[in-house]
Each structure stands twice: as structure tokens, then as C-alpha cells.
Protein backbone atom coordinates (compact mmCIF):
# COMPACT_ATOMS: atom_id res chain seq x y z
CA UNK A 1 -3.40 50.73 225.43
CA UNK A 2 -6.89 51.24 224.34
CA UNK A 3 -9.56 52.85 226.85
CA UNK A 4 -11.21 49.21 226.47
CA UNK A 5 -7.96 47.33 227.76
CA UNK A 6 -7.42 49.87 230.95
CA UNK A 7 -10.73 49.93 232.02
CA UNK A 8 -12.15 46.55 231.31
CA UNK A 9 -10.63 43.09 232.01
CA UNK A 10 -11.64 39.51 231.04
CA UNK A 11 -14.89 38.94 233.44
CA UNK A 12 -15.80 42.32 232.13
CA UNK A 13 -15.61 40.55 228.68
CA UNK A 14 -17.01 37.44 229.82
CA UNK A 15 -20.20 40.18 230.85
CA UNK A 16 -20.16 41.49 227.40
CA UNK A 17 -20.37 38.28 225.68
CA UNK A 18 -23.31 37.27 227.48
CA UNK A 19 -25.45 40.51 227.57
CA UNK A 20 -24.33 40.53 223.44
CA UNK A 21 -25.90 37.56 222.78
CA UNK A 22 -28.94 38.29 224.80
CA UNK A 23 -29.34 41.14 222.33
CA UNK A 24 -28.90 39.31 219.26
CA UNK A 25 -31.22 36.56 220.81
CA UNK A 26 -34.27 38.19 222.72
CA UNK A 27 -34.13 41.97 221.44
CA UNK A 28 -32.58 42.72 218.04
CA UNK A 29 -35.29 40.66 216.16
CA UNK A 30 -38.28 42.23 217.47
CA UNK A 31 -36.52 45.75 218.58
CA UNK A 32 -38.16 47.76 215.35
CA UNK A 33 -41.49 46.13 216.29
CA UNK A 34 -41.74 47.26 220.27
CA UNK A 35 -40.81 50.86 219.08
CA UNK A 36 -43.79 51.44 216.83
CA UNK A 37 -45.84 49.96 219.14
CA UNK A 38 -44.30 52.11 221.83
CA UNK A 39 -43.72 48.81 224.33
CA UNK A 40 -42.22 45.89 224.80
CA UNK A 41 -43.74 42.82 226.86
CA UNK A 42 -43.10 42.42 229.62
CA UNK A 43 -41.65 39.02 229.48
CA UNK A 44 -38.40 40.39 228.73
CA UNK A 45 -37.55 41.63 232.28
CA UNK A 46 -37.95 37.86 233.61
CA UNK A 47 -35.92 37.18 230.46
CA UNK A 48 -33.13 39.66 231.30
CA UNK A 49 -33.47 38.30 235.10
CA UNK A 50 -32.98 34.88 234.34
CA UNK A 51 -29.65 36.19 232.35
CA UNK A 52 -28.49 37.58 235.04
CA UNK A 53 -28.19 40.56 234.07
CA UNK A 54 -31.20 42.59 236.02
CA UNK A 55 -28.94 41.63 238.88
CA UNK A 56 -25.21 42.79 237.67
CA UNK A 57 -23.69 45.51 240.60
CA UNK A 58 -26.51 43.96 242.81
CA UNK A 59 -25.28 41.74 246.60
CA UNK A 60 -24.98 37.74 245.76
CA UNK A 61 -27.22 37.34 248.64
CA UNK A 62 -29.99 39.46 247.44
CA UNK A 63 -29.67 37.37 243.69
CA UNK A 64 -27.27 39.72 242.52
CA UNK A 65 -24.01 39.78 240.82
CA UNK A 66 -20.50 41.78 240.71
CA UNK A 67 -21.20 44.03 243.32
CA UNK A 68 -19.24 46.74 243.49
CA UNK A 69 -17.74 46.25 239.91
CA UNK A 70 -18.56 48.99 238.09
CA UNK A 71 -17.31 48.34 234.91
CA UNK A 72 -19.14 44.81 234.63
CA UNK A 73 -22.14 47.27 234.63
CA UNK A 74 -21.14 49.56 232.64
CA UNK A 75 -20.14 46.73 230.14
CA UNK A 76 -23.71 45.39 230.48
CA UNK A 77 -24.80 48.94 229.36
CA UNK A 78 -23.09 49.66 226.63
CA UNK A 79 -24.21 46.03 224.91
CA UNK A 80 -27.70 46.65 225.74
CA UNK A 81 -27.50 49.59 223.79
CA UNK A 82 -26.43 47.64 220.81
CA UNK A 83 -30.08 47.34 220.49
CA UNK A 84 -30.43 50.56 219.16
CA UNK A 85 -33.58 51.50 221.57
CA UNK A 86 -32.93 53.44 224.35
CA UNK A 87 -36.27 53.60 225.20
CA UNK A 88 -35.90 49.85 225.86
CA UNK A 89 -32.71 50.25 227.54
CA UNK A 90 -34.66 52.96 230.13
CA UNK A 91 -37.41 51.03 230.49
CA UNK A 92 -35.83 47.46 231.08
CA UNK A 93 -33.31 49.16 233.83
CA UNK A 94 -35.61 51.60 235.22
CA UNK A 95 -34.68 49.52 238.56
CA UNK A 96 -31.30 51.18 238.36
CA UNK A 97 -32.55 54.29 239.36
CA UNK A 98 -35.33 53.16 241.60
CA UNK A 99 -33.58 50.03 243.37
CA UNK A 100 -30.19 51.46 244.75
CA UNK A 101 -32.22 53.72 247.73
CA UNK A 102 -34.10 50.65 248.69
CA UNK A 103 -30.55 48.62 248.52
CA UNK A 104 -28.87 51.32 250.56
CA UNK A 105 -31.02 52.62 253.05
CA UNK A 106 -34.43 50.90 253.54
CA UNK A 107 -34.95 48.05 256.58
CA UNK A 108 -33.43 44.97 256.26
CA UNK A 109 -37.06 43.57 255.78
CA UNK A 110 -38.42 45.97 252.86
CA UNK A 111 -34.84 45.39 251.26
CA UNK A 112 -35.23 41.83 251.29
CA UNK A 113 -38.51 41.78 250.35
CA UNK A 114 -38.29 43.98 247.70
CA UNK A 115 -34.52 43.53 246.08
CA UNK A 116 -34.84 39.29 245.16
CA UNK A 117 -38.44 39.92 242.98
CA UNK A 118 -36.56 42.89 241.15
CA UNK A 119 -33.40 41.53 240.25
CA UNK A 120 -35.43 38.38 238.68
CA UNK A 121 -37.56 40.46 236.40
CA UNK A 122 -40.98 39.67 238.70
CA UNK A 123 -41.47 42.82 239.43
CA UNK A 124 -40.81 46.35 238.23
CA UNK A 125 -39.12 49.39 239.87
CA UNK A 126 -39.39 52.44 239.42
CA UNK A 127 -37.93 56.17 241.01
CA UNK A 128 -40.75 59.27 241.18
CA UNK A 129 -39.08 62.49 241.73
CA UNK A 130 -39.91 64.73 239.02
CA UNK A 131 -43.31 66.63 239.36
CA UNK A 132 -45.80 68.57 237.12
CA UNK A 133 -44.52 72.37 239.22
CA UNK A 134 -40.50 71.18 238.11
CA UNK A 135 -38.12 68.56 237.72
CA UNK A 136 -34.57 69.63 238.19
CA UNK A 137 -35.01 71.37 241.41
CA UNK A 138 -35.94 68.58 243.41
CA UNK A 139 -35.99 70.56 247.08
CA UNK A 140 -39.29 72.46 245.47
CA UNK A 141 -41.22 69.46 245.64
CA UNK A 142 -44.97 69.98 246.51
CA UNK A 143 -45.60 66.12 247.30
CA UNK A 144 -46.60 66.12 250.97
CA UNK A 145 -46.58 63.17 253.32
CA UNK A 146 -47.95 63.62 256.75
CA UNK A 147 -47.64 61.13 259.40
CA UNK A 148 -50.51 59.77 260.93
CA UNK A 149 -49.68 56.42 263.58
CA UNK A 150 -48.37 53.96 261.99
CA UNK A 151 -48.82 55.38 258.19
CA UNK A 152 -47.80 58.46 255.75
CA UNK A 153 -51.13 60.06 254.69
CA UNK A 154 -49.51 60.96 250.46
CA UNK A 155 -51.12 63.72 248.52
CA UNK A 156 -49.48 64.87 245.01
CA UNK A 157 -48.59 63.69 241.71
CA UNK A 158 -45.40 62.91 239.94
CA UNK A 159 -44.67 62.75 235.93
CA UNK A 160 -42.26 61.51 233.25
CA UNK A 161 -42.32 58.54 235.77
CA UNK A 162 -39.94 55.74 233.19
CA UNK A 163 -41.66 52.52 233.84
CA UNK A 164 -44.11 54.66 235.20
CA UNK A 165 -47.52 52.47 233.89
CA UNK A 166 -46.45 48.79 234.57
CA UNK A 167 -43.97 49.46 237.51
CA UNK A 168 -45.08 47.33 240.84
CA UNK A 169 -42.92 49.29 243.09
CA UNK A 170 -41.81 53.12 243.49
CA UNK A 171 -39.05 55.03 245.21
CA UNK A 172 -41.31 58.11 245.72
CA UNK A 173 -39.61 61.30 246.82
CA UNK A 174 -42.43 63.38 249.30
CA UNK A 175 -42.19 66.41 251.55
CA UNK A 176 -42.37 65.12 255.23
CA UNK A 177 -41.03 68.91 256.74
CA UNK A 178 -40.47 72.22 255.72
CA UNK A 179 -39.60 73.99 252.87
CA UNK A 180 -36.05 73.12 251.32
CA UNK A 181 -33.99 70.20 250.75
CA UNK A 182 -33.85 69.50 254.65
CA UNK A 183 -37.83 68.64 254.04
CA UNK A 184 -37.53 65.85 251.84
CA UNK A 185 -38.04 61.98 252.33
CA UNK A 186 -38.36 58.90 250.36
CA UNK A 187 -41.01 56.32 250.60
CA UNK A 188 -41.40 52.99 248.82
CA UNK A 189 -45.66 52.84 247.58
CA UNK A 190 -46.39 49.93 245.76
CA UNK A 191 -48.92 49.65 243.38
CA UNK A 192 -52.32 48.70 244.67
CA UNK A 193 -51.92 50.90 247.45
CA UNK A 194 -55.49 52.87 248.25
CA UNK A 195 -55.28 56.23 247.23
CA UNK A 196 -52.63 55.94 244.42
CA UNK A 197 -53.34 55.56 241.15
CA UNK A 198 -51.44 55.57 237.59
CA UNK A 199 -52.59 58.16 235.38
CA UNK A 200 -52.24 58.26 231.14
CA UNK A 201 -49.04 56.84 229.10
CA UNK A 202 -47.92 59.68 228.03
CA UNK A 203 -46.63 60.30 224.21
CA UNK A 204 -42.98 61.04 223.60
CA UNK A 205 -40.53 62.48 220.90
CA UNK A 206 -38.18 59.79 221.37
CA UNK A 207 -37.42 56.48 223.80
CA UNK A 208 -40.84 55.08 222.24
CA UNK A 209 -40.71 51.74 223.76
CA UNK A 210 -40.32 53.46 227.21
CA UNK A 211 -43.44 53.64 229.29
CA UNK A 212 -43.54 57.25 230.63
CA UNK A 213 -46.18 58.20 233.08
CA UNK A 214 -48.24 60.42 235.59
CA UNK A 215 -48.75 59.08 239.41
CA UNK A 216 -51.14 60.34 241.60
CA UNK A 217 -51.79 60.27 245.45
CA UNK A 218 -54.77 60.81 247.29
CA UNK A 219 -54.36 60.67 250.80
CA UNK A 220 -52.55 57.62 249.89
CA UNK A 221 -51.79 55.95 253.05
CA UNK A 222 -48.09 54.26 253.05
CA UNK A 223 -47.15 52.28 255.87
CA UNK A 224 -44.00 53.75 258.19
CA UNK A 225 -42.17 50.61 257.37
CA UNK A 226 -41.81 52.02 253.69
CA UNK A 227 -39.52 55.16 254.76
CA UNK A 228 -36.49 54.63 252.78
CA UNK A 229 -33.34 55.97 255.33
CA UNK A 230 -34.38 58.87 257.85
CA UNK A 231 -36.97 60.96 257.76
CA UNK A 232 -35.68 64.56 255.85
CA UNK A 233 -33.13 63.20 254.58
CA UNK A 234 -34.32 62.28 251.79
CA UNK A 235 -32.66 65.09 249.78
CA UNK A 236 -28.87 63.36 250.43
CA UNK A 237 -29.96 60.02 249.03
CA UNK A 238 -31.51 61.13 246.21
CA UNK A 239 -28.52 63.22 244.94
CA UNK A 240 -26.38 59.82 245.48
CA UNK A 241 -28.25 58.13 243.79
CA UNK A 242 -28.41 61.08 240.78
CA UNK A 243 -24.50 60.35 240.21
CA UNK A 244 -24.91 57.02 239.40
CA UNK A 245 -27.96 58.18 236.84
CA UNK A 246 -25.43 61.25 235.85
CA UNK A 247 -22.51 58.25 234.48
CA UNK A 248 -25.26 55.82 232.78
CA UNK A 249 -27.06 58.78 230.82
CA UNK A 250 -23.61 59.46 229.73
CA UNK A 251 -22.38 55.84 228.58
CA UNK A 252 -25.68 56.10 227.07
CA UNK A 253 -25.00 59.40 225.00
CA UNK A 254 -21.86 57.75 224.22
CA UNK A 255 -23.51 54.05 223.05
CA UNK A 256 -25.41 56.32 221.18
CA UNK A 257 -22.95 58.45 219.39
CA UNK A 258 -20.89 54.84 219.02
CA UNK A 259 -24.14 53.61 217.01
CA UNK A 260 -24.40 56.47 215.14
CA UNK A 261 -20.68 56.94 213.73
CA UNK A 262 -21.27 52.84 213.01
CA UNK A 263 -23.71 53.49 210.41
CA UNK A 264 -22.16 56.51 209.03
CA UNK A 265 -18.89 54.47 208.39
CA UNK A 266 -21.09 51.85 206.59
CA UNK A 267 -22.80 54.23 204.44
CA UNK A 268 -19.86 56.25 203.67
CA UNK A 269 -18.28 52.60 202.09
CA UNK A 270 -21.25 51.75 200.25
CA UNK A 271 -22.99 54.63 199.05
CA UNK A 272 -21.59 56.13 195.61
CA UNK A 273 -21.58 59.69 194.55
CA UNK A 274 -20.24 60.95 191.43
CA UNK A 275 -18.61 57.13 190.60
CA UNK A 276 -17.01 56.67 193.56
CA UNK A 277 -17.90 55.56 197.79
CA UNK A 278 -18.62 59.30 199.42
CA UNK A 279 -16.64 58.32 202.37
CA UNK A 280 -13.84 59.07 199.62
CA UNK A 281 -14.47 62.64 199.69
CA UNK A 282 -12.17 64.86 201.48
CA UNK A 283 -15.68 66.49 203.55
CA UNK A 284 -17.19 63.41 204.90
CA UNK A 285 -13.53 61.58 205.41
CA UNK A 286 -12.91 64.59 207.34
CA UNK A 287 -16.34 64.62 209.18
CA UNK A 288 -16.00 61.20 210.46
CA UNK A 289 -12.30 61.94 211.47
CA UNK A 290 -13.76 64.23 213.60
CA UNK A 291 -17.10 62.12 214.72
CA UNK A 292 -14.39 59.41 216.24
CA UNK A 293 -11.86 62.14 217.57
CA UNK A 294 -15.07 63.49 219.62
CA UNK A 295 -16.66 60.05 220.53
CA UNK A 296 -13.20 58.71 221.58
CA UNK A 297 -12.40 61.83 224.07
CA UNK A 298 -15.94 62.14 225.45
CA UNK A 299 -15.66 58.17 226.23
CA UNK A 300 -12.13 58.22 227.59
CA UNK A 301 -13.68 60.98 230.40
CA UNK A 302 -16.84 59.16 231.08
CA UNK A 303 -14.81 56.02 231.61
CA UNK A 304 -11.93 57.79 233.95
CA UNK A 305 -14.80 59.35 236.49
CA UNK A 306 -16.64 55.70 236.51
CA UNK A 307 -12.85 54.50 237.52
CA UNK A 308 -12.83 57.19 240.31
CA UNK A 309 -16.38 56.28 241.75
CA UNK A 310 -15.38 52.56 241.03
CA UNK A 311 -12.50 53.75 244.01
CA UNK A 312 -14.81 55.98 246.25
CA UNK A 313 -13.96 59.25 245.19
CA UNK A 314 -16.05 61.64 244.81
CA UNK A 315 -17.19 63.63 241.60
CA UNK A 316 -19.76 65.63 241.73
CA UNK A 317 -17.94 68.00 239.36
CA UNK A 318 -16.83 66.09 237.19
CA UNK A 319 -19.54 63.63 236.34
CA UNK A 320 -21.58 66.40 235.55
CA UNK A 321 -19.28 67.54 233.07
CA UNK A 322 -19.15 64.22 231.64
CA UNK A 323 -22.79 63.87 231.61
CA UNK A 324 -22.58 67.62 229.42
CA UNK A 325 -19.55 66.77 227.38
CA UNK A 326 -20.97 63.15 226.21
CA UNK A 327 -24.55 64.73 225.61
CA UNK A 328 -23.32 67.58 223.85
CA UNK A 329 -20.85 65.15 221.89
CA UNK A 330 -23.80 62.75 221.16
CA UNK A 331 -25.95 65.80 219.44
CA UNK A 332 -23.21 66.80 217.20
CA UNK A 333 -22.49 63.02 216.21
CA UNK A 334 -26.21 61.88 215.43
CA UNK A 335 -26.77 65.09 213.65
CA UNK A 336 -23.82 64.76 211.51
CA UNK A 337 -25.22 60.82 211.04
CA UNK A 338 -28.56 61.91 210.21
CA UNK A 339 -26.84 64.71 207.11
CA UNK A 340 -24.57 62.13 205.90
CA UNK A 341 -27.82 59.41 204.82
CA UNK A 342 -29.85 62.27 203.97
CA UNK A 343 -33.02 61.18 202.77
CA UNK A 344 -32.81 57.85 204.26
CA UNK A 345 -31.49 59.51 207.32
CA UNK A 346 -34.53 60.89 207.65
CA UNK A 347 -36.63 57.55 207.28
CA UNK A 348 -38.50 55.67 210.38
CA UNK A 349 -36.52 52.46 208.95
CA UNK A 350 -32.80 54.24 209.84
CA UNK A 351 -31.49 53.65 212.87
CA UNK A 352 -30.07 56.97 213.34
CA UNK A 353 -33.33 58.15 212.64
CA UNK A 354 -34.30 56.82 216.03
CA UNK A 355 -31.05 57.76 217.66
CA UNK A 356 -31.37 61.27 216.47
CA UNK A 357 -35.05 61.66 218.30
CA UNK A 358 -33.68 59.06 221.58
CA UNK A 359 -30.66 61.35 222.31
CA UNK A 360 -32.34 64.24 222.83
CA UNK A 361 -33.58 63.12 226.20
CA UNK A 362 -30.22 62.90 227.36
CA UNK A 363 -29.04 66.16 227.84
CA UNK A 364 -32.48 66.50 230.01
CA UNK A 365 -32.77 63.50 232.15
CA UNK A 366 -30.93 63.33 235.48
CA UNK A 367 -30.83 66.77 235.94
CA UNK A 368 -30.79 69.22 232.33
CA UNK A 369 -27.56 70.51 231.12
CA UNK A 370 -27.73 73.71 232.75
CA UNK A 371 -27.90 72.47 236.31
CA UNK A 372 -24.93 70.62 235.58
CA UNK A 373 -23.50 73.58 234.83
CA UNK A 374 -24.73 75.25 238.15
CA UNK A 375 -23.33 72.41 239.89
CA UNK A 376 -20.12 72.60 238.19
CA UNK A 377 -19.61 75.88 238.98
CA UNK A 378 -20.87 75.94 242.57
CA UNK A 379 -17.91 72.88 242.94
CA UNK A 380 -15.58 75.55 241.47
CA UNK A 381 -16.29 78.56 243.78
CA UNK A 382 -19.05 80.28 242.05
């Protein structure tokens, strides 16, 4: 039984089938286009919402669909990857990462306000954690909200904000106490709010069609209403909310790696060396032997930890070793894509070209490879 059959069933496919096509129809034509002009319009997210597929893992009532199946999102994933941009890909779900505190822990009225507008591509969302001082230690952060009545007076600045330019709403992480992670809260600003303001789109190695930006606060006055769960405990939410980032950066790395090995195969059957395909030399046989023994293990563990957070358990452990393992697995495979097209590996108009530069992100997003290791071995004792 392949990993596909265990794992996925027919709605799943059903899911596939429809995001495919989506692809093929709204991205794939235009996808080489957004990336050199570093954007795509922003039509696409009311596109994508009226597809249904902003809304897939999101409550029916709220204009969602399949909640709590995890594999019809991860299905959804992995064929939005097929466009080969995962700048687009971060960009166009940027509300994955920014809508689930909102979903889980905001009042009833923000949530409703808020959730419907997402999930139909009106508006865009957006999660600001990482600052200018550091990224992966989130209980260092400098932002400070103080209360004052009935609003949070905001001073700070956030970057490598995804969605960070055009976003209309922001799950901002602030200090409201002390020093530490017992200091931390989350507050929803929306743009427009006095006092905040978006700063320069800022120029990347890869994810090109990605808007990536700076935020800044002064004495940016947020109403009370906009605290997203309890006040200092901010810290808890947003490392939930980290292990579902953790699992898509890794069916990412994987997509990626999937794409990658695709065009090797291809090349390897058509290109000739020496009067004869070069996938019929013993070297690159062997190489892509390898590529699919690596791609098919790494994707096997990504998919058996989504399975076990699909059932409540937790892995905090483990997903960060999946997150590693896929990223890690992902370098390897692009590189090795990149060497086998040599010169035209090399070229703007190759696609692993542009996975080569996209994956490198991944291994750096969602917390950076070595504080997955840290939390790996703090879960093991150390």
C-alpha cells in the first residue's frame, strides 16, 4: 500500500482534483510572469476563495470546509505546489499561519468578523512575530503593548512579515508583561489603524512572488477587543500554532524535492550524452535511485506525524524532526536537480532553478533548523 492510499482517501482525491485544476487554470499560465515581477494580483485570493479552497480545515459555519481533516489540507498543499512558486504558495496561504489564533482563541465577535472575509479571499491575513533584534526566540520580543482603558498603546516593529505589504489584518505577537515567554500576548491590528504603518517590500533570494515586509507601531492604539486568548499567554498559542507551520514547511520541502526529482527524470530521458539518454548511465541512474529513496522516506515521516496530529497527539519532537529531515532532504534533492541540467539548471527559465533559490527558506522559516534541534533534544532529556 502506497503512502498515498493509507493516508489519503477518495474526498481527499476529490480535493486534489479540484485544487489541480485550479492550478492548471488560474496559476500555471501566468506563474513565470508573477515571479519576475515579484507579485501576483491580488485577484487570485478571491479566486482561490471562491474555489473553496482558502477555506479547506476552516468551520462550515464560518465559510469553511473539512474541518478537522487534515489530509484534505495537506492534499490542497501539495497541488498548489504543482505551481512551482512557493513564493505564491506563502503568500496566497499566509492566512494559515495568521488565521488559526483568531479561529481558536479570539471573541466570538472578532472571530466572526474576521474568519468569513478571509476564507473568501476579501481580505488578507497575516501572522507578525519575527522582529529586527531575532526571530527564532520568540520570548525576546521587544514589541511592547501597554494598556491604557479600553485600548493597547503598540510601540515596535516586526519584519519578514509574508503578506506583509497588502495584508488587511495581523496576528501581532507584543509584550504586555515581563520579561520571558510568560510576557507575551497576541493582538489582532488591522491595517488603517493610527500609529501603524507598513514599511518597504523587502528583496529576497527566493519565494519572489511573496510579499515580505517591515511593520511598524507607534503608539499604535489597538482596541482591548483585539486580544487574541488571555493576556500573557500569548507564548502557548503561538507555539500551537508553530506545529501546524512546522508540518506545511515540511510538505512544502517535500512538494519541492517531488518537483525537482520530476524534472530530473525528464531530462535524464531526453537529454543525450555520448549517443545515448544520460539517465542510462550507471551515475545519474544511481543518483536518482537515491533522490526517490530520500524523497519517499522523508514523505512517509512527514505524512505519519500529520496522521498523529490528525488524532490529537502530540509531537513536538517529532515534527521538528520532520520539518529537519524533509528540509535537509529537499537541499540534497534540488542540488542534485540543479547538477544534473547543468547549464540550463542554472537558467532563470528552469524550474529547478527557482526551486533551488525557494527551498532555501525552508530550513529557516518556522523556527531554523537548529532550534529544532534544541527542541528535539530538550523533548529527549537534554
Amino acid at each position: 500500500m502506497s503512502a498515498f492510499q493509507e493516508y489519503f482517501d477518495e474526498s481527499h482525491q476529490l480535493v486534489r482534483d479540484s485544487v489541480r485544476r485550479f492550478v492548471e487554470r488560474e496559476i500555471l499560465p501566468h506563474v513565470a510572469e508573477w515571479e519576475e515581477a515579484e507579485e501576483f494580483p491580488r485577484e487570485l485570493y478571491l479566486k482561490a476563495g471562491a474555489a473553496g479552497i482558502l477555506g479547506i480545515g476552516y468551520p462550515e459555519q464560518l465559510g469553511g470546509s473539512h474541518e478537522g481533516d487534515l489530509f484534505a489540507k495537506l492534499a490542497a498543499s501539495e497541488e498548489l505546489m504543482r505551481c512551482g512558486s512557493g513564493g505564491l504558495v506563502a503568500g496566497l496561504c499566509s492566512l494559515d499561519i495568521g488565521l488559526p489564533p483568531v479561529l481558536k482563541w479570539a471573541k466570538p465577535e472578532l472571530r466572526e468578523r474576521i474568519v468569513p472575509q478571509v476564507l473568501r479571499g476579501e481580505k488578507i491575513m497575516a501572522l507578525a512575530v519575527t522582529e529586527p533584534s531575532g526571530g527564532s526566540d520568540v520570548a525576546s520580543l521587544k514589541t511592547r503593548a501597554v494598556r491604557d482603558g479600553d485600548h493597547y498603546r503598540v510601540t515596535g516593529s516586526k519584519t519578514f512579515i509574508t503578506s506583509g505589504v497588502r495584508a488587511d489584518y495581523y496576528s501581532v505577537a507584543v509584550r504586555t508583561g515581563g520579561d520571558g515567554f510568560g510576557g507575551v500576548s497576541l493582538l489582532l491590528i488591522e491595517k488603517g489603524t493610527p500609529g501603524f504603518s507598513v514599511g518597504r517590500k523587502l528583496k529576497k533570494m527566493g519565494w519572489w512572488a511573496s510579499d515580505t515586509a517591515e511593520l511598524f507601531f507607534d503608539d499604535c492604539q489597538v482596541p482591548v477587543e483585539n486580544l487574541i486568548g488571555v493576556e500573557n499567554m500569548g507564548f502557548a498559542c503561538i507555539m500551537a500554532n508553530f506545529q501546524s507551520e512546522r508540518l506545511a514547511l515540511a510538505i512544502m520541502a517535500n512538494m519541492t524535492a517531488q518537483l525537482a526529482l520530476e524534472e530530473s527524470l525528464k531530462w535524464a530521458k531526453e537529454r543525450e550524452a555520448f549517443g545515448k539518454p544520460i539517465g542510462k548511465f550507471q551515475v545519474l541512474k544511481h543518483r536518482l535511485a537515491e533522490m526517490a529513496t530520500q524523497l519517499e522516506v522523508s514523505r512517509e515521516f512527514t505524512y505519519r506525524q500529520a496522521a498523529k496530529m490528525d488524532a490529537g497527539k502530540s509531537v513536538i519532537k517529532e515534527i521538528s524532526m520532520a520539518k529537519n529531515f524533509a528540509t535537509d532532504i529537499a537541499d540534497r534533492i534540488v542540488y542534485d536537480a540543479v547538477q544534473m541540467l547543468g547549464g540550463m539548471g542554472y537558467m532563470r527559465e528552469s524550474l529547478v532553478e527557482r526551486l533551488y533559490r525557494d527551498n532555501r527558506i525552508l530550513s529557516i522559516g518556522g523556527g531554523t533548523r537548529e532550534v529544532m534541534n534544541e527542541i528535539i533534544a530538550k523533548q529527549m532529556g537534554l
